[in-house]
Protein backbone atom coordinates (compact mmCIF):
# COMPACT_ATOMS: atom_id res chain seq x y z
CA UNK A 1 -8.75 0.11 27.47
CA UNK A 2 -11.90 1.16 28.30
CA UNK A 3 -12.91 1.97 32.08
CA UNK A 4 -16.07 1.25 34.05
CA UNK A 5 -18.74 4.02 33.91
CA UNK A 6 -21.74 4.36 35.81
CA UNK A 7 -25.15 4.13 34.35
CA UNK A 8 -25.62 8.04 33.67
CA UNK A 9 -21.66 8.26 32.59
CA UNK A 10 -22.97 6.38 29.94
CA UNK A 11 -26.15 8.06 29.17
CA UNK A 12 -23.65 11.29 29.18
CA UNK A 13 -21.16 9.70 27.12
CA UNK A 14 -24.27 8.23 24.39
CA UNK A 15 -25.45 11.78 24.28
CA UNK A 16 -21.73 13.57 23.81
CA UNK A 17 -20.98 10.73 21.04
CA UNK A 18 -24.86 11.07 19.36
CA UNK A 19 -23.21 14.73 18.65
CA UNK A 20 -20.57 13.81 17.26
CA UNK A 21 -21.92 11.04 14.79
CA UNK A 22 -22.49 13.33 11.63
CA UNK A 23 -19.14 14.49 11.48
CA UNK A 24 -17.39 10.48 12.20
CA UNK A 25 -19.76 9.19 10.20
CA UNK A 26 -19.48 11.45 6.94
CA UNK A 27 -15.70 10.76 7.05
CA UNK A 28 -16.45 6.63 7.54
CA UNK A 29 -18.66 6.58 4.90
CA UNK A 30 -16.28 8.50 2.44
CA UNK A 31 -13.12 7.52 3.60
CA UNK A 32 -9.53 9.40 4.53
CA UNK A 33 -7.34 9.08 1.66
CA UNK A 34 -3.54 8.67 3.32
CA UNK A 35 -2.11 10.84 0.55
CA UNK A 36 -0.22 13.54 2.56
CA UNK A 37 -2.88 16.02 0.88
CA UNK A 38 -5.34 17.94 4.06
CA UNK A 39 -8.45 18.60 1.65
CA UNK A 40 -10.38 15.41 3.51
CA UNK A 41 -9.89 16.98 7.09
CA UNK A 42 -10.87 20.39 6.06
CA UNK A 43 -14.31 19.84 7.45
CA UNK A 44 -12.97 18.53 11.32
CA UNK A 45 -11.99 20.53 13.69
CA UNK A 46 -8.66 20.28 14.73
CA UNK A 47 -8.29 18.87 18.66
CA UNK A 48 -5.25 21.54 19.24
CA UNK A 49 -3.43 24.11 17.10
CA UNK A 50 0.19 25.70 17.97
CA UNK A 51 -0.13 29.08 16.41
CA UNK A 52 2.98 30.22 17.62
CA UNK A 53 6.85 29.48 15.68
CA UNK A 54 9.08 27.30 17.36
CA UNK A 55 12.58 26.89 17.61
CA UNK A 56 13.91 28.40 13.98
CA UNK A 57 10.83 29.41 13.05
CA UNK A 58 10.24 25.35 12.85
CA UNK A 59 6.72 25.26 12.78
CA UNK A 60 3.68 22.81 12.96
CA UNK A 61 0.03 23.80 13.42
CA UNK A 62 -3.19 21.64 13.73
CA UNK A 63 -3.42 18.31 15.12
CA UNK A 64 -6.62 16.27 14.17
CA UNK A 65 -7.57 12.82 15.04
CA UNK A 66 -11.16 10.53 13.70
CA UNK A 67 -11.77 7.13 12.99
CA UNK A 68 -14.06 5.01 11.13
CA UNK A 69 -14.52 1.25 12.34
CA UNK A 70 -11.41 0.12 11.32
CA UNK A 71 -8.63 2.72 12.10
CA UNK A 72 -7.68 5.79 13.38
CA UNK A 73 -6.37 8.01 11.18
CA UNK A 74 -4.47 11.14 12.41
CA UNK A 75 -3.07 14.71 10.60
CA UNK A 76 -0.61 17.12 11.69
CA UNK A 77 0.29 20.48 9.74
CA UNK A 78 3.97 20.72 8.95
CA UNK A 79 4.07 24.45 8.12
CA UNK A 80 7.98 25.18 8.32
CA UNK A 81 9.90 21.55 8.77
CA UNK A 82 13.21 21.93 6.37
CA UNK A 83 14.73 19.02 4.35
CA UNK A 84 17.33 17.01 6.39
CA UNK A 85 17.46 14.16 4.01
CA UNK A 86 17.03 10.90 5.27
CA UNK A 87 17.96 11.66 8.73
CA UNK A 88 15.33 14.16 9.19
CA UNK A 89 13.65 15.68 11.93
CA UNK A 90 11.00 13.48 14.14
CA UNK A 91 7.55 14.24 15.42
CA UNK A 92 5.92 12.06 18.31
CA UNK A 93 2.80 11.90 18.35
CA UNK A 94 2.06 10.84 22.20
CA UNK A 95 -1.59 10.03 23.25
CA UNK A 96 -3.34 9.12 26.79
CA UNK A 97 -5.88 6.99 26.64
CA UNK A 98 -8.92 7.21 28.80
CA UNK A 99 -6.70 9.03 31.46
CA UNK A 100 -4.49 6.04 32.38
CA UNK A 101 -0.99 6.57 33.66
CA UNK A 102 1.15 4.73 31.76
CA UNK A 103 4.25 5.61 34.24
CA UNK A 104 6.79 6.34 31.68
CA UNK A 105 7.64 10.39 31.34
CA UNK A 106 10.32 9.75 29.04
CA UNK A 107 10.15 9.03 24.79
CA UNK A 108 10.92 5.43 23.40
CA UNK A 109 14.11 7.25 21.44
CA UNK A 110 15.77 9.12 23.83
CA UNK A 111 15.22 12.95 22.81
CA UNK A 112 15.61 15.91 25.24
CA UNK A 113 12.13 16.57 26.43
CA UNK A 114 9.97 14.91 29.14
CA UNK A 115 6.16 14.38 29.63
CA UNK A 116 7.04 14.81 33.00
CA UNK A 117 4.57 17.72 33.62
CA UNK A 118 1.46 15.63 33.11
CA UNK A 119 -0.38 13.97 35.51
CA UNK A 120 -1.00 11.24 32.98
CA UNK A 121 1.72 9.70 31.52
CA UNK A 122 1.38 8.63 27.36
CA UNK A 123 0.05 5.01 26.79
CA UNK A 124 1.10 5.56 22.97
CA UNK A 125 4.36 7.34 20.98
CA UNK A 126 3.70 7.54 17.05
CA UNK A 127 7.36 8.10 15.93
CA UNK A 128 7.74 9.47 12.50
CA UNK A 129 11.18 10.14 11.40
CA UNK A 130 10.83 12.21 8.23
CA UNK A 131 13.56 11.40 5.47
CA UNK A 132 13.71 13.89 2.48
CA UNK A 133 10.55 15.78 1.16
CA UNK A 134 8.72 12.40 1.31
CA UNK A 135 9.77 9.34 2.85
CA UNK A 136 9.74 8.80 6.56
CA UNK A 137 10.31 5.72 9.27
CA UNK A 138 7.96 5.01 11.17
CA UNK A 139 7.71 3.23 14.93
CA UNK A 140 4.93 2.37 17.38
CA UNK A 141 5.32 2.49 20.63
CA UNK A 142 3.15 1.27 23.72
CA UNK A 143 4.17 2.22 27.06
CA UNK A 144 2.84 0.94 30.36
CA UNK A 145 4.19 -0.07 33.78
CA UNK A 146 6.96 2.80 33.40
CA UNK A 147 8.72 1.37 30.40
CA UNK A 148 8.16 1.38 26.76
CA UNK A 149 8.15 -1.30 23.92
CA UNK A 150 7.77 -1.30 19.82
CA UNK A 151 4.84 -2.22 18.69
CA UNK A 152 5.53 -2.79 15.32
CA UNK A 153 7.59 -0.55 12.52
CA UNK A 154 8.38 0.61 9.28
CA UNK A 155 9.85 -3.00 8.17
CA UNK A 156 6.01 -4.16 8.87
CA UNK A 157 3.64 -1.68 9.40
CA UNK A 158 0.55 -4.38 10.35
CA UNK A 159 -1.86 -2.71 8.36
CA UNK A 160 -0.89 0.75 9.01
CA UNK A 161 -0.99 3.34 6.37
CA UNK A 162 1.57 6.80 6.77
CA UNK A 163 2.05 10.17 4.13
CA UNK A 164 4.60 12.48 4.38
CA UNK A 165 4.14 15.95 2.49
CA UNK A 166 6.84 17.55 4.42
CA UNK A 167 5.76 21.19 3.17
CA UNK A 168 2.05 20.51 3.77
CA UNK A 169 1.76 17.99 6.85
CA UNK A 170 2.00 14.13 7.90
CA UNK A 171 -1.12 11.68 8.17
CA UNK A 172 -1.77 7.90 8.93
CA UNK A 173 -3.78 5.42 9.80
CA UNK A 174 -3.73 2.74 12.41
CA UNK A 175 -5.70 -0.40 13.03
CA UNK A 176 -7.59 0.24 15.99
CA UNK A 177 -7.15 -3.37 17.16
CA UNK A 178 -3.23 -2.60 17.02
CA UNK A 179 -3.67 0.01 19.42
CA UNK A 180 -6.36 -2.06 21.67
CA UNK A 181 -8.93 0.93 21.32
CA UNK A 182 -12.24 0.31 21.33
CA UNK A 183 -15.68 2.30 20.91
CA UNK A 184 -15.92 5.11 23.56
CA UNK A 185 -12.44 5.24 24.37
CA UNK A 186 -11.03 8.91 24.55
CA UNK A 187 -7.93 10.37 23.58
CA UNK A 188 -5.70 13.11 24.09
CA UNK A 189 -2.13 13.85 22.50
CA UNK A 190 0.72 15.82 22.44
CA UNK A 191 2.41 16.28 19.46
CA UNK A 192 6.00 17.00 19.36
CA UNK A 193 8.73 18.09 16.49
CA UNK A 194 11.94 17.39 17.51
CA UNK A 195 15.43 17.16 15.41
CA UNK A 196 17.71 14.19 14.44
CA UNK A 197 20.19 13.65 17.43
CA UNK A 198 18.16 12.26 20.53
CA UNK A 199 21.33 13.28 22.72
CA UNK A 200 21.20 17.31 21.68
CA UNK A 201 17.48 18.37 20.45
CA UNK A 202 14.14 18.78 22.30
CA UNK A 203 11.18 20.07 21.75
CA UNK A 204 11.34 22.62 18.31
CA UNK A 205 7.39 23.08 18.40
CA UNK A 206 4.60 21.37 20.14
CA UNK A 207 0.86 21.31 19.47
CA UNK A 208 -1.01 22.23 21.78
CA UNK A 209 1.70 25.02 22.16
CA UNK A 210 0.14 26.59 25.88
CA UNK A 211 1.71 24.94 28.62
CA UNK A 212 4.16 23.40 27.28
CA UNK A 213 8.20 23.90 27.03
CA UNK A 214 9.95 25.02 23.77
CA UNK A 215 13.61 24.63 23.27
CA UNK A 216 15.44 27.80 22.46
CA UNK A 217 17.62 26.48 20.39
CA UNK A 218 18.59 23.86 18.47
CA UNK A 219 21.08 22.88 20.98
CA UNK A 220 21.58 21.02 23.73
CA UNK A 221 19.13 22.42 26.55
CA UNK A 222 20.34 22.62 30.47
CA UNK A 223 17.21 20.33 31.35
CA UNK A 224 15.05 18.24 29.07
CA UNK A 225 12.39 20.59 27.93
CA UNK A 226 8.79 19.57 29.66
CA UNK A 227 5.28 19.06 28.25
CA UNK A 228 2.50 19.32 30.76
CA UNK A 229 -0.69 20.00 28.49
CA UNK A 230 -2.34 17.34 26.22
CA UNK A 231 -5.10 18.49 23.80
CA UNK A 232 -8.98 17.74 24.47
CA UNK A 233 -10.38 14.85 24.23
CA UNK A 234 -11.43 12.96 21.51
CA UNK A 235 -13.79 10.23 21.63
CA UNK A 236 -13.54 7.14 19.14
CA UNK A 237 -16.62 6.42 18.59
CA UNK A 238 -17.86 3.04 16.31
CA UNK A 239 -20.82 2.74 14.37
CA UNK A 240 -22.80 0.29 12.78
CA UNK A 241 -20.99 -2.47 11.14
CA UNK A 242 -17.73 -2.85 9.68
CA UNK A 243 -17.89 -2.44 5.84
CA UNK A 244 -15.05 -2.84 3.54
CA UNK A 245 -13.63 -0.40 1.43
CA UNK A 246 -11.76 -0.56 -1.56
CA UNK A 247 -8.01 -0.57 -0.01
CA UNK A 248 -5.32 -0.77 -2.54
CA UNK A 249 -4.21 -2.09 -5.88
CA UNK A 250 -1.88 -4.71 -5.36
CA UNK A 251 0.42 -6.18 -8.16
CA UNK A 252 4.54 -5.12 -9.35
CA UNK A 253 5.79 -1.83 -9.33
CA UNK A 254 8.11 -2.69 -12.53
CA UNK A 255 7.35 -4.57 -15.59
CA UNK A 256 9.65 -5.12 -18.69
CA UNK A 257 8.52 -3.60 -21.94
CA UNK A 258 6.19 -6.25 -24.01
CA UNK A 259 5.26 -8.33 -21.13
CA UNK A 260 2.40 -9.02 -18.79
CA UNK A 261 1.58 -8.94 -15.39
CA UNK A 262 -1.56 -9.00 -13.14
CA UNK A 263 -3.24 -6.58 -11.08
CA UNK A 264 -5.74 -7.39 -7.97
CA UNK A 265 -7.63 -5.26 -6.48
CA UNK A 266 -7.80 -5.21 -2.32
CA UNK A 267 -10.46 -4.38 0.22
CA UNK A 268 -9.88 -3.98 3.92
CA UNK A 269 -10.73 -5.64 6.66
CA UNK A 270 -11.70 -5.10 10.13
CA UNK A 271 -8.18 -5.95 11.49
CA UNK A 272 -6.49 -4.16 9.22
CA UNK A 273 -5.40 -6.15 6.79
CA UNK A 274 -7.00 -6.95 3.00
CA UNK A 275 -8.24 -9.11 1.14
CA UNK A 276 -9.50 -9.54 -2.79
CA UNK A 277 -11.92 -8.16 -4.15
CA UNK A 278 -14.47 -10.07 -6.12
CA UNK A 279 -13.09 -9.36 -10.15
CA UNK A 280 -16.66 -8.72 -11.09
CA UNK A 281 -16.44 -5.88 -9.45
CA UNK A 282 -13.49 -3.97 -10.75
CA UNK A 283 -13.33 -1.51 -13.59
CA UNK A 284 -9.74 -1.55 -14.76
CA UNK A 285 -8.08 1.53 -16.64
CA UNK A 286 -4.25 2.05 -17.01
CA UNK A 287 -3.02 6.01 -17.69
CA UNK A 288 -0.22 8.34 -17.44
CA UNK A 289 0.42 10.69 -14.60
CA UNK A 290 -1.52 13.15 -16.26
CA UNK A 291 -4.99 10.69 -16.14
CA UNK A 292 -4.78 10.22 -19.87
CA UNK A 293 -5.20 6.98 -21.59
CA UNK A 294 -1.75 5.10 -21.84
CA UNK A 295 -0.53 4.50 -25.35
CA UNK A 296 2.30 1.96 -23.29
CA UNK A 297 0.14 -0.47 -21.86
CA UNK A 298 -3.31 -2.07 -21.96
CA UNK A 299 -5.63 -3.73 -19.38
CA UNK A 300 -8.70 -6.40 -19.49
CA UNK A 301 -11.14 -6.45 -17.17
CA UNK A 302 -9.21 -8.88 -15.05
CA UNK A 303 -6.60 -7.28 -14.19
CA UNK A 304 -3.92 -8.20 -16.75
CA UNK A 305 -1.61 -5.50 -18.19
CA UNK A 306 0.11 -5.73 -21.04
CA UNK A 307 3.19 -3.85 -21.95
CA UNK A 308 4.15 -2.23 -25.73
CA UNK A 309 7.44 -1.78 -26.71
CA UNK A 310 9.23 1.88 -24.80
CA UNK A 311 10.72 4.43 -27.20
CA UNK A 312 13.94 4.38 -28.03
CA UNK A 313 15.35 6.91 -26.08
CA UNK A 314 12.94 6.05 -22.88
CA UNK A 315 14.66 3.60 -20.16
CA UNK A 316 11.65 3.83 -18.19
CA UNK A 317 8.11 4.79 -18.63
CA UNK A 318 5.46 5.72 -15.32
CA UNK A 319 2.26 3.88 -15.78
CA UNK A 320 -1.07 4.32 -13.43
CA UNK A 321 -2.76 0.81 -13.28
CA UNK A 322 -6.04 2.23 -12.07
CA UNK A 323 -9.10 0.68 -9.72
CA UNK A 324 -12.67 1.54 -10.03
CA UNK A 325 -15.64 -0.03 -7.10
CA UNK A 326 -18.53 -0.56 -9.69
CA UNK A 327 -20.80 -0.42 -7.14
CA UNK A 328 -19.44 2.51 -5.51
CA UNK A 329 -17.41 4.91 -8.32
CA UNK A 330 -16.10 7.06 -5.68
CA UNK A 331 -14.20 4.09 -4.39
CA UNK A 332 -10.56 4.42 -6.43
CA UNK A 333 -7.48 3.28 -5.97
CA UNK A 334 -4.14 3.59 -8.21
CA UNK A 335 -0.85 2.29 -8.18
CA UNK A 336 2.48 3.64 -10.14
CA UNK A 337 3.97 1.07 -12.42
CA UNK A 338 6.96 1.58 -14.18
CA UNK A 339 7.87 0.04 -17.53
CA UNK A 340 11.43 -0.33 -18.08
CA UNK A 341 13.37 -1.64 -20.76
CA UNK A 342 15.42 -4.02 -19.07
CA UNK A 343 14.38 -4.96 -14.96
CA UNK A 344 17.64 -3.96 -12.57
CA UNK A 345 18.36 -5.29 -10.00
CA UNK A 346 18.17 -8.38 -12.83
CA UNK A 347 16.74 -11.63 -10.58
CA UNK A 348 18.00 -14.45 -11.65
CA UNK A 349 16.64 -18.13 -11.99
CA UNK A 350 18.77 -19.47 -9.21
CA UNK A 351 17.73 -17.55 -6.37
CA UNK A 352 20.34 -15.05 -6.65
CA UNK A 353 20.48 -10.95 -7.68
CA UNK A 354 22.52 -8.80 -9.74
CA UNK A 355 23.15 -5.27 -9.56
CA UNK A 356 24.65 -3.02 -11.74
CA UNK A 357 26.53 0.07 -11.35
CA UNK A 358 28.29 2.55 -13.89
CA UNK A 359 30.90 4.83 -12.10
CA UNK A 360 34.10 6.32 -12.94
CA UNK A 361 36.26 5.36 -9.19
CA UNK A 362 37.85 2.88 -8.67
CA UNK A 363 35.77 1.11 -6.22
CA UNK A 364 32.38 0.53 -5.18
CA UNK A 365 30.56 -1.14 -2.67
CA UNK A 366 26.39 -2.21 -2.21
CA UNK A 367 24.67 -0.93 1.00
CA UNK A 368 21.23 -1.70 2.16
CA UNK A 369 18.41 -3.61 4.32
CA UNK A 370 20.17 -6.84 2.96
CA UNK A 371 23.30 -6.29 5.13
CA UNK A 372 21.59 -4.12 7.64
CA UNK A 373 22.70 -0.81 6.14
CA UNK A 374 25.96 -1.70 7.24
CA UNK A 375 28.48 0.95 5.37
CA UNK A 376 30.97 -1.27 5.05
CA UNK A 377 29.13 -2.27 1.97
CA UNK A 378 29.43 -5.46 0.07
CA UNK A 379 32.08 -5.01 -2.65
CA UNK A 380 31.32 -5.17 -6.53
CA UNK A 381 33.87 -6.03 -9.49
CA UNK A 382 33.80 -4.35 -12.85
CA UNK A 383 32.69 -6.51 -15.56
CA UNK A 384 34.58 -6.74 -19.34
CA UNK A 385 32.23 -4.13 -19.91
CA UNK A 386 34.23 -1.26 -16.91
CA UNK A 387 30.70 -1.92 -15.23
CA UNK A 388 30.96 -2.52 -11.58
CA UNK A 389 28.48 -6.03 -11.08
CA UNK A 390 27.27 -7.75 -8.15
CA UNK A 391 26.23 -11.20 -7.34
CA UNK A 392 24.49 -12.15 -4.08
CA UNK A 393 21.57 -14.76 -3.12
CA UNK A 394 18.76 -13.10 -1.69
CA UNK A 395 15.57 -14.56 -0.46
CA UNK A 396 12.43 -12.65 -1.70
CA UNK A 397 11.20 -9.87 -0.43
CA UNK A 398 11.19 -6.04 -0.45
CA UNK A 399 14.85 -4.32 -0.42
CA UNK A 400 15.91 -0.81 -0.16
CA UNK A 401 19.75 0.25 -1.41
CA UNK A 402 22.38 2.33 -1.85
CA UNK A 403 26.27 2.51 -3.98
CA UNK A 404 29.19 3.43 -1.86
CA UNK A 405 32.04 4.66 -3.63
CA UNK A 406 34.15 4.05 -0.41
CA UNK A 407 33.84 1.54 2.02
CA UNK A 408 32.73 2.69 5.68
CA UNK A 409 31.94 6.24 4.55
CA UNK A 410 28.19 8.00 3.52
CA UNK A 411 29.97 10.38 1.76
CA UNK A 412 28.93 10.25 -1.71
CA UNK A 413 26.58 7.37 -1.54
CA UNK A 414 23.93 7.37 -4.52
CA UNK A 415 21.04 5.56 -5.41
CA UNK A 416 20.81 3.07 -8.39
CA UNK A 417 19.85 5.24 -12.04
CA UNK A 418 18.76 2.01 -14.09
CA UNK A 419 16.28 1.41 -11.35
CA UNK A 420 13.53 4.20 -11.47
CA UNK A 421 12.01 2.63 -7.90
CA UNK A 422 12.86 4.80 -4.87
CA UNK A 423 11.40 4.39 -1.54
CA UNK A 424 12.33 6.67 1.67
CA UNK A 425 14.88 8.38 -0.22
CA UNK A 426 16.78 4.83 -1.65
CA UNK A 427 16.36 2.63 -4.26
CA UNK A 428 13.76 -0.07 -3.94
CA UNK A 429 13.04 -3.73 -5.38
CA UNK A 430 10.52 -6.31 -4.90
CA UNK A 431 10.62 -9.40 -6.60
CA UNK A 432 8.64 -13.26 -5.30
CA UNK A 433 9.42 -17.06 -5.78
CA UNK A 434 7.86 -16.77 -8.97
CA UNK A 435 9.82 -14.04 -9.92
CA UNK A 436 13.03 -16.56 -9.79
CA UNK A 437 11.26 -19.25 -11.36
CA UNK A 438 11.12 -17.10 -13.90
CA UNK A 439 14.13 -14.60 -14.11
CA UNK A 440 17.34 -14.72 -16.04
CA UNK A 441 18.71 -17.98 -16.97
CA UNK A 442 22.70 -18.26 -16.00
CA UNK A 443 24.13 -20.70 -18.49
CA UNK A 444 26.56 -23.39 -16.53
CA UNK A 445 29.71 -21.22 -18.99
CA UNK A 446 28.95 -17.85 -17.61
CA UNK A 447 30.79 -16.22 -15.04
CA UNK A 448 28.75 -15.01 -12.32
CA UNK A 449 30.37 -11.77 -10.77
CA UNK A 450 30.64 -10.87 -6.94
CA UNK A 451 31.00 -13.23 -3.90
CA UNK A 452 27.89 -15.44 -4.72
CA UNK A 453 27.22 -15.58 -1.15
CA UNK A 454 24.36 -14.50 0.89
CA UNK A 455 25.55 -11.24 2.70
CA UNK A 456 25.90 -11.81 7.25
């Protein structure tokens, strides 16, 4: 996206950069943690600030932006955004790049407020829909030629990283590449909170807050509400060469009590995916929450964890399976196992999932990403047992869920209590091929609850 510059705009531009080098540089080197916690931007400077309350007293503050050579990682101060469950409030984070005019005033989902006011349209809309204290959906958007089109989302993030601490602030980090920046490019934003209902709310506060409209209530206003005034620049700027960091622990998030499974550690890469790390490389430790040594599970120095028996009156047990860069100590990563007596959703050696579900009406129904969150639910049986069961075939892959007491109605839903797993505010399983080659055997005599059949 970069533009032509003259000889001296580039001497100007190496000189402005050379500046700022220290600062992008000390945070490359180190590293933003995407943990939803501000200590590693305390030594920026924030591009804008919005000082001022908005609509309710909703509030966010300081906006900052850096990169290193693979990403660009962004914060935003949430300093008075309620709890709205999983249909929270939204903030857009909308950013012109190098002063282009993307044509399109309007925001890719349809909320009361216009960029109308600039003279430079947004190229980019970071959509973060916040769902409960900590979960959020995420969509990027990339406007041009007066229109605007998803990037990529939530159900694949392409090596995009997001943290929602919704009573400290929001932060993430992109792939540069995803967003076709490149060294020199410069940035402005506007960052806007909005509500939950694209047809009533607009803007509720707005960083930078000078210039630019505030609804005055939470209803619907006469006119979209307009934002004229982005933030300053920033400059990406790309140093030296791309070196990998240690990225992420990969491995399950559930294990059954006295078994195994293996953990590999992950570096990134400069497109913003991962890859392994050498093993050599890799102190392993496994602890509890509090960082103490785990009396429930062991791990050798490649990787492999191995599970004791739970207590009696534990179901489940939390577990951090911890990585450690020999070569570079400050270089950790962790990842929250849980150790469970029994695994539920229980996969099964033919392909095919079962879900249980103890409740006292007299119906209930299964709701989730594998029939599109569709609330008229799939509908489970009870078993001999008075348990309501459920059947389906599922391919493998990552699955978020709900129970529905009634069919084609929210009210009441509640997430799964055998399965401790819970991701944007639902319950969550994972499981792989070799997760069915191994799972529960079905003998050819037992009756297998449920349709059987792979939900539309």
């Amino acid at each position: 996206m970069r533009k032509i510059k003259s000889k001296l705009g580039l001497l100007v531009a190496f000189m402005f950069l050379f500046t700022l080098v220290p600062s992008i540089m000390a945070k490359a080197s180190s590293g933003i943690n995407v943990d939803g916690v501000k200590s590693d931007w305390t030594s920026l400077t924030p591009l804008a600030t919005s000082p001022e309350k908005g609509t309710n007293d909703f509030d966010i503050d300081e906006f900052y932006l850096t990169n290193d050579s693979g990403f660009l990682y962004f914060w935003v101060d949430t300093k008075n955004v309620p709890n709205w469950g999983d249909e929270g409030q939204m903030l857009d984070i909308a950013l012109n790049i190098n002063n282009e005019d993307s044509g399109y005033d309007g925001n890719p989902w349809g909320y009361q407020y216009t960029f109308s006011g600039t003279a430079k349209k947004p190229n980019i809309h970071i959509l973060v829909r916040i769902k409960g204290d900590t979960g959020s959906w995420v969509s990027v958007n990339k406007a041009a030629n007066g229109s605007s089109s998803e990037l990529f989302n939530s159900s694949d993030l392409k090596g995009s990283q997001f943290a929602v601490n919704r009573e400290v602030g929001i932060e993430g980090k992109i792939p540069l590449s995803q967003l076709g920046l490149e060294d020199g490019d410069k940035i402005k934003a506007i960052v806007v909170l909005t509500g939950n209902n694209g047809g009533v709310h607009g803007v509720f506060d707005v960083i930078p807050r000078t210039g630019n409209q505030v609804a005055t209530s939470d209803t619907k206003p006469e006119t979209p509400n307009v934002l004229s005034t982005y933030t300053s620049e920033y400059t990406v700027a790309i140093t030296g060469e791309f070196v990998p960091v240690l990225d992420s622990v990969a491995g399950p998030e559930v294990v059954v009590q006295e078994n195994t499974a293996t953990y590999v550690a992950r570096l990134n890469t400069i497109d913003g995916g991962t890859t392994d790390m050498d093993a050599s490389e890799v102190e392993w430790a496994v602890t509890d929450e509090e960082g103490n040594p785990s009396t429930l599970a062991t791990i050798d120095a490649t990787g492999k964890l191995t599970t004791n028996k739970l207590p009696e009156d534990a179901t489940s047990v939390v577990v951090l399976v911890k990585a450690t860069r020999k070569s570079n100590p400050d270089q950790v990563k962790t990842k929250k196992v849980y150790i469970v007596k029994e695994r539920i959703p229980r996969i099964n050696n033919d392909g095919t999932v079962t879900f249980f579900a103890d409740h006292d009406g007299d119906t209930l129904f299964l709701v989730g990403s594998m029939n599109g969150w569709d609330n008229t639910g799939i509908e489970m049986k009870k078993n001999s047992n008075g348990i309501f069961e459920l059947t389906i075939k599922l391919e493998p892959g990552t699955y978020q869920y709900k129970f529905l007491p009634v069919s084609g109605s929210w009210d009441g839903d509640f997430t799964d209590p055998l399965n401790p797993v819970i991701m944007d505010g639902n319950s969550a399983f994972t499981f792989t091929a070799d997760d069915v080659e191994n799972g529960y055997e079905i003998s050819p005599e037992e009756e297998e609850p449920g349709t059987g059949e792979e939900p539309g």
